[in-house]
N, C-alpha and C. Protein backbone atom coordinates (compact mmCIF):
# COMPACT_ATOMS: atom_id res chain seq x y z
N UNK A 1 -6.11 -20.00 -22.72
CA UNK A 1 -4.74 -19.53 -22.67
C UNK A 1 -4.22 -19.34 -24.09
N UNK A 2 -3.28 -18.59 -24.41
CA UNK A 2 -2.90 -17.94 -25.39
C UNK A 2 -1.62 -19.29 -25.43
N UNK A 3 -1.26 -19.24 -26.88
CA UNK A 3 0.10 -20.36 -27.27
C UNK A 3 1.67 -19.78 -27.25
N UNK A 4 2.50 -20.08 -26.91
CA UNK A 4 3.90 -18.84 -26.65
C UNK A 4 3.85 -18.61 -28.23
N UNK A 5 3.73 -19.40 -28.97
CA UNK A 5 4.29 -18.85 -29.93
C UNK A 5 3.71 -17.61 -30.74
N UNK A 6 2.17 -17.32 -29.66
CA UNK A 6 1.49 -16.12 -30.70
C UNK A 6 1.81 -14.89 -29.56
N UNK A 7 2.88 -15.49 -28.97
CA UNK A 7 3.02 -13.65 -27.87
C UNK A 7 4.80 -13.75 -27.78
N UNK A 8 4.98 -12.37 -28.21
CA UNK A 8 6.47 -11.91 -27.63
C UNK A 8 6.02 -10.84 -26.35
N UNK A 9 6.92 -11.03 -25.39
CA UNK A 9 6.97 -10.28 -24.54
C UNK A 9 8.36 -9.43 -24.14
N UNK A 10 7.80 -7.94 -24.07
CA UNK A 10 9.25 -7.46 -23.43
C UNK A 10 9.29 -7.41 -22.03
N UNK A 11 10.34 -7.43 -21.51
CA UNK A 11 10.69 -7.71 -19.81
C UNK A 11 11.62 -6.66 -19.63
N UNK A 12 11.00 -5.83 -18.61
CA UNK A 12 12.11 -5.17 -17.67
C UNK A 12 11.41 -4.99 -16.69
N UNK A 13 12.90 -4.44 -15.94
CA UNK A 13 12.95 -3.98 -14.37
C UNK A 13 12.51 -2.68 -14.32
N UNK A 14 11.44 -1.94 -13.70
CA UNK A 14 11.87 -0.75 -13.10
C UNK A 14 12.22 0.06 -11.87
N UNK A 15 13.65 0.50 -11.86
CA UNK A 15 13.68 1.16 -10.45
C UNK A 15 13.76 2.51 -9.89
N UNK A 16 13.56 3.15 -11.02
CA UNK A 16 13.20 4.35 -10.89
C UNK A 16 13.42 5.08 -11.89
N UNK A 17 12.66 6.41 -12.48
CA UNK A 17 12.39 6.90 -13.33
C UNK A 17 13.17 7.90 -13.22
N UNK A 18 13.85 8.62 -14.46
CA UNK A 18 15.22 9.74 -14.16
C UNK A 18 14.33 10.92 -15.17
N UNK A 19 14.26 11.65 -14.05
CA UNK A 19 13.49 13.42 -14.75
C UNK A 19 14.39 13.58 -15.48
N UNK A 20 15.59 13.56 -15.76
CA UNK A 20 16.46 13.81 -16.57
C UNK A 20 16.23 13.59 -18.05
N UNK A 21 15.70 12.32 -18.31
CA UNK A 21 14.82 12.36 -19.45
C UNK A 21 13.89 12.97 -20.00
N UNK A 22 13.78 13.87 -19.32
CA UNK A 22 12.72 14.96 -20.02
C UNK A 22 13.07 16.08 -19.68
N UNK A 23 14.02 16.04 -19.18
CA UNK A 23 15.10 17.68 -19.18
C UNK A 23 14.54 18.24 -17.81
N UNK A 24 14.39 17.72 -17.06
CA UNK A 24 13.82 17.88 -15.43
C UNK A 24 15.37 17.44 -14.29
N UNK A 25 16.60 17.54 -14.84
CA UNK A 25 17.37 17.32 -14.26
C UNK A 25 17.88 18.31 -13.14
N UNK A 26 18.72 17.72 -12.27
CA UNK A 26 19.21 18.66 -10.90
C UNK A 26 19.74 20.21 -11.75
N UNK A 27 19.85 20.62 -10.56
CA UNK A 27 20.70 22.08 -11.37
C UNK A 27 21.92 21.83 -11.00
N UNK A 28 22.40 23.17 -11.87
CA UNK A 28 23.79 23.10 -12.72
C UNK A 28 25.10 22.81 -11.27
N UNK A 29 25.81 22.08 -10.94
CA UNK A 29 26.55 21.60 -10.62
C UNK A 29 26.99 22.98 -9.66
N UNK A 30 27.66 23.53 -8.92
CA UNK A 30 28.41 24.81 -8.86
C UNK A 30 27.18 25.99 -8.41
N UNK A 31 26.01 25.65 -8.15
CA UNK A 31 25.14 27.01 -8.30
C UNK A 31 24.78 27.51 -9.27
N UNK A 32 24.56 29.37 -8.79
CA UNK A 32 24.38 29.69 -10.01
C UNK A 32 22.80 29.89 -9.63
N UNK A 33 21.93 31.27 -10.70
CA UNK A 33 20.50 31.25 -10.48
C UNK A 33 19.46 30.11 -10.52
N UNK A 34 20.20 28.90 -11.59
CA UNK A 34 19.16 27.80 -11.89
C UNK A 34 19.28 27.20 -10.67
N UNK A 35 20.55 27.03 -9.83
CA UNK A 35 20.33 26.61 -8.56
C UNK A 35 19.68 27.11 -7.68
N UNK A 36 19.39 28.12 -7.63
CA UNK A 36 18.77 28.99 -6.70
C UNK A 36 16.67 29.02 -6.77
N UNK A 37 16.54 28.40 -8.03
CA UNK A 37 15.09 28.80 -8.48
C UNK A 37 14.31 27.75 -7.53
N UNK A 38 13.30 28.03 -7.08
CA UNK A 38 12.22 27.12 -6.28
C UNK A 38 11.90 25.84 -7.23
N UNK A 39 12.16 24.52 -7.27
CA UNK A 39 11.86 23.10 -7.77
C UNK A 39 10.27 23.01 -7.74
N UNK A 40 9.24 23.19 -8.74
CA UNK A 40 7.72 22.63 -8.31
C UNK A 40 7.62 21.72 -7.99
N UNK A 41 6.22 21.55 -7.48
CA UNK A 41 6.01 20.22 -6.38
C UNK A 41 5.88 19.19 -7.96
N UNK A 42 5.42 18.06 -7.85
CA UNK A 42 5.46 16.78 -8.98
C UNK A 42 3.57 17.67 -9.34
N UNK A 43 3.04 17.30 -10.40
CA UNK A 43 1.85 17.12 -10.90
C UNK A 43 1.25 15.95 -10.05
N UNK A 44 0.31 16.38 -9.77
CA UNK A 44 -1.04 15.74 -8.97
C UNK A 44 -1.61 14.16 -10.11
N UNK A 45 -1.26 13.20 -9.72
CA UNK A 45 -1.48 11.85 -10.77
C UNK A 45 -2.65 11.49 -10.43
N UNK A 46 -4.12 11.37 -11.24
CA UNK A 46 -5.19 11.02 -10.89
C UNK A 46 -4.95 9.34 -10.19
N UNK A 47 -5.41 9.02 -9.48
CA UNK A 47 -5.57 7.80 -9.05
C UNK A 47 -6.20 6.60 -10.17
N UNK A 48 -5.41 5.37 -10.50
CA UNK A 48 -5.78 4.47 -11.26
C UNK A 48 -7.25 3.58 -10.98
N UNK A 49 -7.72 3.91 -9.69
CA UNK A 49 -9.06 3.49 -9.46
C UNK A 49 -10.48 3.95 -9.84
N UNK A 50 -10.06 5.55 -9.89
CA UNK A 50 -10.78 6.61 -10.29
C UNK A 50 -10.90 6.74 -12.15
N UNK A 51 -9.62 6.33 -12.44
CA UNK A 51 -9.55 7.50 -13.78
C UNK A 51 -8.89 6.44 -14.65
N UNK A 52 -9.08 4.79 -14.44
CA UNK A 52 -9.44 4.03 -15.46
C UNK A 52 -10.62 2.70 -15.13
N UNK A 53 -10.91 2.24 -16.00
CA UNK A 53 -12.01 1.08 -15.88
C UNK A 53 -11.35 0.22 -15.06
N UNK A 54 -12.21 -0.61 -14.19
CA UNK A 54 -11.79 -1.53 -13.25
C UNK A 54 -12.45 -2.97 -13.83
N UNK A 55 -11.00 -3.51 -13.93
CA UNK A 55 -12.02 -4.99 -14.27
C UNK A 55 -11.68 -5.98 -13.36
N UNK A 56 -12.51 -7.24 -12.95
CA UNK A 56 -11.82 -8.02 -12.00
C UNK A 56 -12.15 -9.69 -12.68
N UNK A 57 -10.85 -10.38 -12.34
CA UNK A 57 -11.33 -11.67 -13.16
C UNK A 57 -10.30 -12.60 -11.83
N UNK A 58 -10.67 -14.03 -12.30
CA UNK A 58 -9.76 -15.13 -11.58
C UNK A 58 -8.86 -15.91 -11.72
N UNK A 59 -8.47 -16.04 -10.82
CA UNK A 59 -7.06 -17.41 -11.03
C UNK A 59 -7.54 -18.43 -10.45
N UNK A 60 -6.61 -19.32 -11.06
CA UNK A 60 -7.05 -20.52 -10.88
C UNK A 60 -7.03 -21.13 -9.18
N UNK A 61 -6.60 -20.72 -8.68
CA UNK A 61 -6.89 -20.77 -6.85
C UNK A 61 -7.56 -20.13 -6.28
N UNK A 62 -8.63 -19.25 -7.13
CA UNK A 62 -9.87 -18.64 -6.62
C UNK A 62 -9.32 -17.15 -6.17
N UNK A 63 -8.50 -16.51 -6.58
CA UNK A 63 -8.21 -14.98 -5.81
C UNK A 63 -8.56 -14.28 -7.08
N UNK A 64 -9.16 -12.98 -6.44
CA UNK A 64 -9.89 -11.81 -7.62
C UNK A 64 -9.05 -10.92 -7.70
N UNK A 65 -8.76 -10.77 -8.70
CA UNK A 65 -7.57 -10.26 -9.11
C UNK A 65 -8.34 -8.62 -9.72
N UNK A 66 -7.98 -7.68 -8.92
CA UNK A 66 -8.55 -6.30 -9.03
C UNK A 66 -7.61 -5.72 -10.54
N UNK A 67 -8.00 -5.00 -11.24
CA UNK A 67 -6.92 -3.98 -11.98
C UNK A 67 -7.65 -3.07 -12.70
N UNK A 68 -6.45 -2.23 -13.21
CA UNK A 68 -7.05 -0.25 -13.75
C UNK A 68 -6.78 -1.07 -15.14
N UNK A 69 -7.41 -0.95 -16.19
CA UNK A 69 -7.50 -0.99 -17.39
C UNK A 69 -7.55 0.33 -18.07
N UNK A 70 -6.62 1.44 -18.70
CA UNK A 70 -6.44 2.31 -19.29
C UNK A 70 -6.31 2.17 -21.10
N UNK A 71 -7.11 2.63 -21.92
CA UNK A 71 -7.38 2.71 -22.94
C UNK A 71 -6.97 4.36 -23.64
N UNK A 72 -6.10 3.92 -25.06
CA UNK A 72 -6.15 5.65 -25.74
C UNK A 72 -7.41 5.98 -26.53
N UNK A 73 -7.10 6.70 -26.88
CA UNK A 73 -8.12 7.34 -27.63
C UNK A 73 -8.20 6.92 -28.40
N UNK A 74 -7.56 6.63 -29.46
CA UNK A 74 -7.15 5.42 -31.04
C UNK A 74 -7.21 4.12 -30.17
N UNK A 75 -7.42 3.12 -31.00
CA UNK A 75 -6.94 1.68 -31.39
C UNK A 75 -5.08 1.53 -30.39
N UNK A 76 -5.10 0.93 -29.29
CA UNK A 76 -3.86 0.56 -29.19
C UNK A 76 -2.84 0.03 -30.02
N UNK A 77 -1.67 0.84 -30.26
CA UNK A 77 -0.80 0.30 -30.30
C UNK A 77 0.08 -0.89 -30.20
N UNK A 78 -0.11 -1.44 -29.28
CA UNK A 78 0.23 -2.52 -27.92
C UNK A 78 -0.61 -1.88 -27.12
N UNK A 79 -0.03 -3.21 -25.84
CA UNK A 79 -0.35 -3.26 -24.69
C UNK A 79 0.51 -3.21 -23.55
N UNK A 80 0.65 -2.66 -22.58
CA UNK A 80 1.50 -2.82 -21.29
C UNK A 80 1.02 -3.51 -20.26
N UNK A 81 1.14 -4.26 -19.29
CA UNK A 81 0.72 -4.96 -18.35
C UNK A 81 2.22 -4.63 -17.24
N UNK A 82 1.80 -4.00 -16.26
CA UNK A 82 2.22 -3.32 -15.35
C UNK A 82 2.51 -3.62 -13.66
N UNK A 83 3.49 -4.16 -13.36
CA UNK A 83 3.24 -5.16 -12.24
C UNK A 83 4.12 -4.76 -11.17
N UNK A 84 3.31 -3.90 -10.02
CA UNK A 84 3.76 -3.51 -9.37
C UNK A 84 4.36 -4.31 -7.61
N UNK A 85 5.30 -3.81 -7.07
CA UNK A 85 6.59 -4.17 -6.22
C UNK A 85 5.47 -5.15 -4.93
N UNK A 86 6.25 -5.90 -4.20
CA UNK A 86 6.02 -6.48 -2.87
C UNK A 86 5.44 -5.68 -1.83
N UNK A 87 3.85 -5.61 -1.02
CA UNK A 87 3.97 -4.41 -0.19
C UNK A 87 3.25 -3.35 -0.86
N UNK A 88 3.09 -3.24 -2.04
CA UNK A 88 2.59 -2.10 -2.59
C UNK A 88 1.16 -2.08 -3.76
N UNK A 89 0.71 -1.28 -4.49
CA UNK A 89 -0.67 -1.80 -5.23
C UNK A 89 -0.23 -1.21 -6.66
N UNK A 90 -1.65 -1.34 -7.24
CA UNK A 90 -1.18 -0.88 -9.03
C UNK A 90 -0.81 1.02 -8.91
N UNK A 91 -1.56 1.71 -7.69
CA UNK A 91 -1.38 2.90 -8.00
C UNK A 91 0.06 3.15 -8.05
N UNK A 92 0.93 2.40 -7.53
CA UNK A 92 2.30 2.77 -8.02
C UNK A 92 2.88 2.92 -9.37
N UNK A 93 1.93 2.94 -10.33
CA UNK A 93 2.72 2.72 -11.55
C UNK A 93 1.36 3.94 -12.66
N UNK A 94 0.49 4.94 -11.44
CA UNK A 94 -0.14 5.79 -11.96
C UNK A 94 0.66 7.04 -13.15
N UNK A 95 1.36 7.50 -12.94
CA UNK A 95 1.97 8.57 -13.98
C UNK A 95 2.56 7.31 -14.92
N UNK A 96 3.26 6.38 -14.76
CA UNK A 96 3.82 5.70 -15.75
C UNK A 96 2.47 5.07 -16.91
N UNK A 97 1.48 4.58 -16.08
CA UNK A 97 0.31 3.95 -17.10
C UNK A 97 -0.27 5.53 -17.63
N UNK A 98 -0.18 6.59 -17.33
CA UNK A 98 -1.13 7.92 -17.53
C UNK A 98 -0.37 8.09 -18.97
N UNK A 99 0.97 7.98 -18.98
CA UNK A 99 2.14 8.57 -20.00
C UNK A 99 2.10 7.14 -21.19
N UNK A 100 1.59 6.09 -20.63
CA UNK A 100 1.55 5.06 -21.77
C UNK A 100 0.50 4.89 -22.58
N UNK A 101 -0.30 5.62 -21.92
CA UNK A 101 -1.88 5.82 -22.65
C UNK A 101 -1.68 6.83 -23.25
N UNK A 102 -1.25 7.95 -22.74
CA UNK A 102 -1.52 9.32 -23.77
C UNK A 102 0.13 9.30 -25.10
N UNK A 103 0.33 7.62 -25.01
CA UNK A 103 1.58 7.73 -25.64
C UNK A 103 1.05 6.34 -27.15
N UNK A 104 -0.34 6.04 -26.88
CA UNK A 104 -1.31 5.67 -27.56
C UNK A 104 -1.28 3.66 -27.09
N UNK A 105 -0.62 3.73 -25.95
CA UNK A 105 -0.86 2.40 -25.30
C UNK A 105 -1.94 1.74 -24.95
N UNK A 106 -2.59 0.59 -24.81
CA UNK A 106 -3.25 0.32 -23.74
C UNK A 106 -2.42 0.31 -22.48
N UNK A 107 -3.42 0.11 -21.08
CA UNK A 107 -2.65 -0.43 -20.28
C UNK A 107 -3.34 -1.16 -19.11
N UNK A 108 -2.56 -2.68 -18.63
CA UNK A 108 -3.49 -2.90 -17.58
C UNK A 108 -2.44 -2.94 -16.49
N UNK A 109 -3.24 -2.40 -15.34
CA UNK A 109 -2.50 -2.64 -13.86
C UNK A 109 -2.93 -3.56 -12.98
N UNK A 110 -2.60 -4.51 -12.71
CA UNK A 110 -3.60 -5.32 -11.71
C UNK A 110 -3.00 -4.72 -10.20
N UNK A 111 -3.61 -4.96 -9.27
CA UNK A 111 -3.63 -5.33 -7.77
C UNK A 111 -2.52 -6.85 -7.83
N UNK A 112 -1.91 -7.49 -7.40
CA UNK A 112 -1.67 -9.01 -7.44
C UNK A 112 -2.12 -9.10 -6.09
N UNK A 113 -1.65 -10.44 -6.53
CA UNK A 113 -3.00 -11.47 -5.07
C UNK A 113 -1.80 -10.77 -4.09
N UNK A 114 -2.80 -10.76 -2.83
CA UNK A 114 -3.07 -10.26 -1.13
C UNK A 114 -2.78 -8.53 -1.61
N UNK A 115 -2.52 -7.76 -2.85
CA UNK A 115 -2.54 -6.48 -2.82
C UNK A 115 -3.18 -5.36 -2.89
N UNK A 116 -3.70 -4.46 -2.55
CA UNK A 116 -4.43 -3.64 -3.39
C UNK A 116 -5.80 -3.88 -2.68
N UNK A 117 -6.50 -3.95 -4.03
CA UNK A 117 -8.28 -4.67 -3.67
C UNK A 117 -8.35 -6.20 -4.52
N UNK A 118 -7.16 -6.91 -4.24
CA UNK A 118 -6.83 -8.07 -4.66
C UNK A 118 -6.63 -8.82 -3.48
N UNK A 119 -7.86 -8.83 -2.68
CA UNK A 119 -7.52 -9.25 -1.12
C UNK A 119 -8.53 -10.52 -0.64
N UNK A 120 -9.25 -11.18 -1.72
CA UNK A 120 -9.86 -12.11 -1.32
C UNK A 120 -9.33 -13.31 -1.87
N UNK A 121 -9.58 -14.69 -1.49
CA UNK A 121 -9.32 -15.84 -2.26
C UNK A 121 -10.13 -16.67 -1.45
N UNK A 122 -11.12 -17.57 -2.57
CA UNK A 122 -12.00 -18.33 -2.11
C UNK A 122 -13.10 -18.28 -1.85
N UNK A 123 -13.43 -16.99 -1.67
CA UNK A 123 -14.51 -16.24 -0.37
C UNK A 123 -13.77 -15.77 0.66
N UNK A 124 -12.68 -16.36 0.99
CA UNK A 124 -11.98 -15.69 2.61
C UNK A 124 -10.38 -14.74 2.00
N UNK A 125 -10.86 -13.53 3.73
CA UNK A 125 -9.07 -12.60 3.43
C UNK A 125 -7.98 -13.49 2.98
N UNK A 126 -7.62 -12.43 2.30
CA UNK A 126 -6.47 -13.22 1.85
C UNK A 126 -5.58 -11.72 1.69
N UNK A 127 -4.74 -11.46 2.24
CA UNK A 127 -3.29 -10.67 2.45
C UNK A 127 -1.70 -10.85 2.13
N UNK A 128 -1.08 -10.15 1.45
CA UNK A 128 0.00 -10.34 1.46
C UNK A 128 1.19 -10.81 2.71
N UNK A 129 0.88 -10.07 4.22
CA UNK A 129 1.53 -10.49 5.00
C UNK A 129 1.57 -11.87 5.89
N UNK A 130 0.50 -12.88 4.90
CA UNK A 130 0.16 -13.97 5.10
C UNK A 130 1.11 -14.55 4.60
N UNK A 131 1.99 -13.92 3.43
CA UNK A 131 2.20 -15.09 2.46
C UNK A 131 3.32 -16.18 2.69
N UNK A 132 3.02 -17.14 1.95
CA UNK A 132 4.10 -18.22 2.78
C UNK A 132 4.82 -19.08 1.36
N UNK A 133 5.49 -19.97 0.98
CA UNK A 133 6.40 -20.64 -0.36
C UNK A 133 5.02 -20.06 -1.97
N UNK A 134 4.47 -20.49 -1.04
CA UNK A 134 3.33 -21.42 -2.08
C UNK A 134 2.58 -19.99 -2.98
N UNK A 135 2.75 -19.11 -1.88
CA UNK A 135 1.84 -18.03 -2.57
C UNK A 135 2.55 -17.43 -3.56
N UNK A 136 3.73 -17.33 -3.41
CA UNK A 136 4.95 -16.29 -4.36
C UNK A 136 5.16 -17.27 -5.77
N UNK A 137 4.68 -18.61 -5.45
CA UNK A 137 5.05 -19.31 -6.88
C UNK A 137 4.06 -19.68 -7.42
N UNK A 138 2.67 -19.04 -6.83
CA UNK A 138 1.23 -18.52 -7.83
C UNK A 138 1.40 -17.35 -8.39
N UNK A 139 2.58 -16.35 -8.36
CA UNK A 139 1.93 -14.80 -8.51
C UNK A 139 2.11 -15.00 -10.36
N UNK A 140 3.19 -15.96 -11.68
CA UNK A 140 2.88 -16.25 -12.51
C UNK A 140 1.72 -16.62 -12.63
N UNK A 141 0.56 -17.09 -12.02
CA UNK A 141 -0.58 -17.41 -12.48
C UNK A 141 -1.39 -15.68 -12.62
N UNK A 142 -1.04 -14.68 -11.82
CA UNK A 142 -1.98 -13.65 -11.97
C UNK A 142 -1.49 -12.81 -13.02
N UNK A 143 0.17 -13.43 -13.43
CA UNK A 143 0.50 -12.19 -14.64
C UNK A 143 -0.17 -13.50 -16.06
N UNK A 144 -0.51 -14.56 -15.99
CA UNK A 144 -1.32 -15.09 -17.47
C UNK A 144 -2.85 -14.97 -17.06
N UNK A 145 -3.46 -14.51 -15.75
CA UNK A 145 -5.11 -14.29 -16.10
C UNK A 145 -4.77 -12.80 -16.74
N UNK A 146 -4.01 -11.78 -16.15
CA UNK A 146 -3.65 -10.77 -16.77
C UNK A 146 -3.79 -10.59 -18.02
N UNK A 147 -2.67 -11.76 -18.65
CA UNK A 147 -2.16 -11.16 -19.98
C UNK A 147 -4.01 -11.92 -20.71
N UNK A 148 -4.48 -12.59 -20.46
CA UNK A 148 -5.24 -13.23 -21.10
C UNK A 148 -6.65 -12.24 -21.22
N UNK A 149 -6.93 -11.45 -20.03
CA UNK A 149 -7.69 -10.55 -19.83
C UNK A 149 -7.53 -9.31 -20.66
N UNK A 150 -6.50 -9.37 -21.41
CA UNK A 150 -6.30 -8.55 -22.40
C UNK A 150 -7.08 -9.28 -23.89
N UNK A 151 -6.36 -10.35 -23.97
CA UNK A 151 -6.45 -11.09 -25.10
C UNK A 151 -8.14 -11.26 -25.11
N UNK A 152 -8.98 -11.50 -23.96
CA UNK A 152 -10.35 -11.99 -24.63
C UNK A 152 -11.19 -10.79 -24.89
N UNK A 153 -9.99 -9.73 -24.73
CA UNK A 153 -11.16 -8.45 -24.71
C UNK A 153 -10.97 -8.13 -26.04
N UNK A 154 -9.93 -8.67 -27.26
CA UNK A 154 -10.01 -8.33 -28.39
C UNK A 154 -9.24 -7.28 -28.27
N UNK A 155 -8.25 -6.49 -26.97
CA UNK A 155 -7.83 -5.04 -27.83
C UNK A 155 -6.40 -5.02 -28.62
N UNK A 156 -5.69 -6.01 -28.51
CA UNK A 156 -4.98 -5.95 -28.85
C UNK A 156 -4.21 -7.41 -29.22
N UNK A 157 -3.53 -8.05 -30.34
CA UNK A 157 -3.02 -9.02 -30.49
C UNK A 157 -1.78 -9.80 -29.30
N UNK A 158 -2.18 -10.70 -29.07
CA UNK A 158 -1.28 -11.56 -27.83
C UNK A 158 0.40 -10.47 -28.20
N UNK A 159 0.73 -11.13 -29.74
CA UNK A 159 1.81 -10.81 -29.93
C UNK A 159 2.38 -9.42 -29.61
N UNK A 160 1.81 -8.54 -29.15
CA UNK A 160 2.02 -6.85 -29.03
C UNK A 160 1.93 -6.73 -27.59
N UNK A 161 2.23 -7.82 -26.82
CA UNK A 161 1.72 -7.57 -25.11
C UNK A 161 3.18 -7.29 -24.21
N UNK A 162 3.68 -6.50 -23.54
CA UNK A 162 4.53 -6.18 -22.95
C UNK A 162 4.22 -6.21 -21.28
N UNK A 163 5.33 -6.99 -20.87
CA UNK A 163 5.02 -6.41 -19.44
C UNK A 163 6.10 -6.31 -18.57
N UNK A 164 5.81 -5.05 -17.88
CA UNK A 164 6.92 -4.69 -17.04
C UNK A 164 6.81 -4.74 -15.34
N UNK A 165 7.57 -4.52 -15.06
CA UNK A 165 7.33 -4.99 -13.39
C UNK A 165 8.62 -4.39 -12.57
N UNK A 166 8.12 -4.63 -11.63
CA UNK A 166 9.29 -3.50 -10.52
C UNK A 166 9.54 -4.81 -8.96
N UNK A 167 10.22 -5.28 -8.88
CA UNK A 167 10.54 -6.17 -7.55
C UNK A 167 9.82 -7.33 -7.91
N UNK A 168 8.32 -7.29 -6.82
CA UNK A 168 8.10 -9.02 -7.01
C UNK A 168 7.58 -8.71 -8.63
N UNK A 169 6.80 -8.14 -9.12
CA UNK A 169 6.49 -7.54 -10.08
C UNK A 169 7.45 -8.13 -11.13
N UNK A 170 8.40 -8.10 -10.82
CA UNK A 170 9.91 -8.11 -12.39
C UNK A 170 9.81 -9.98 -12.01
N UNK A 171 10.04 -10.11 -10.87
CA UNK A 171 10.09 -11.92 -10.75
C UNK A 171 9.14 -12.53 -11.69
N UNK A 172 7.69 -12.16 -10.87
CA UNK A 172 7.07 -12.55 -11.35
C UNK A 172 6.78 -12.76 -12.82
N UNK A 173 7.28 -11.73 -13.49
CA UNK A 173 6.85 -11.72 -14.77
C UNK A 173 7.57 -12.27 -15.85
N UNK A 174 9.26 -12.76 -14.96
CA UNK A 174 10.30 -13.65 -15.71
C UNK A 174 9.67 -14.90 -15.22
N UNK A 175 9.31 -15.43 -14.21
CA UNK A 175 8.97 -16.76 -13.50
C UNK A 175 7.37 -17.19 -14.96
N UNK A 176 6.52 -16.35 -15.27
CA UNK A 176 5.76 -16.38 -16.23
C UNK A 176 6.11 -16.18 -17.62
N UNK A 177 7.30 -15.72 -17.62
CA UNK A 177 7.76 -16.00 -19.58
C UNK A 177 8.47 -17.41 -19.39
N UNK A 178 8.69 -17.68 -18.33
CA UNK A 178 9.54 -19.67 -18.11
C UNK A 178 8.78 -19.95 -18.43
N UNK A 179 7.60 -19.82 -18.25
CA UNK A 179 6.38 -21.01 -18.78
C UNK A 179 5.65 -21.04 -19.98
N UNK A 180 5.59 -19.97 -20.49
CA UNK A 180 5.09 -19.85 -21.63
C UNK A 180 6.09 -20.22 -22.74
């Protein structure tokens, strides 16, 4: 395990991403031709299973913790660690890790335990719609094999590790800066 004092972490919520930031906003209020023009469909997001390295490591209650490991082309920058909602897997956070890499990030996405292909513990299923007190106040244990799975790979210094999260994702990842 890494010491708090050699990692800052940034924390946020995400709840949704505004096209507006990149000048993809509604049209003009009132009509008008820009109102009128056909909206393209979104860009096709390669899948995070496909189109980054998969690594899988453990927690300390025995669940394999699946995730997309995305690398730039240079030497990272930082790192992002990416922690996606209750109910849902890492591909939710595919265009966001695609845009953090080609923005010279690393990035890792895990599965969290019962999600994704983060579905075993022990040897036996293990599922999210199982879950009961005990499981929700392990999911800090999968954001420090996380962050640590960064750290033994050498790519980047503890101190440069960011992680963001969306629902249980955002809990989790405040419930894991309490402890560190």
């Amino acid at each position: 395990m890494h010491s708090a004092r050699s990692c800052r972490f940034l924390l946020a919520c995400v709840a949704a991403v505004v096209p507006a930031a990149r000048g993809e906003g509604a049209p003009p209020a009132g009509g008008g031709a820009a109102a009128e023009e056909a909206v393209p469909p979104p860009p096709q997001v390669p899948s995070l299973r496909r189109s980054g390295i998969t690594i899988i490591y453990g927690t300390p209650d025995g669940v394999r913790i699946h995730a997309a490991l995305l690398l730039p082309e240079t030497p990272p920058a930082g790192f992002v660690v990416m922690l996606h909602m209750f109910g849902q897997d890492r591909e939710d956070f595919a265009a966001l890790a695609q845009e953090a890499r080609a923005a010279g990030l690393g990035v890792l996405v895990p599965d969290l335990r019962g999600h994704g292909d983060s579905t075993e513990r022990a040897g036996e299923p293990y599922h999210f719609s199982w879950f009961l007190e005990g499981d929700f106040r392990r999911l800090p244990d999968d954001v420090a094999v996380s962050v640590d799975a960064i750290v033994r790979r050498r790519q980047v210094d503890g101190s440069r590790i960011a992680i963001l999260g969306a629902g249980m994702g955002a809990t989790a990842a405040l419930a894991y800066t309490a402890r560190v």
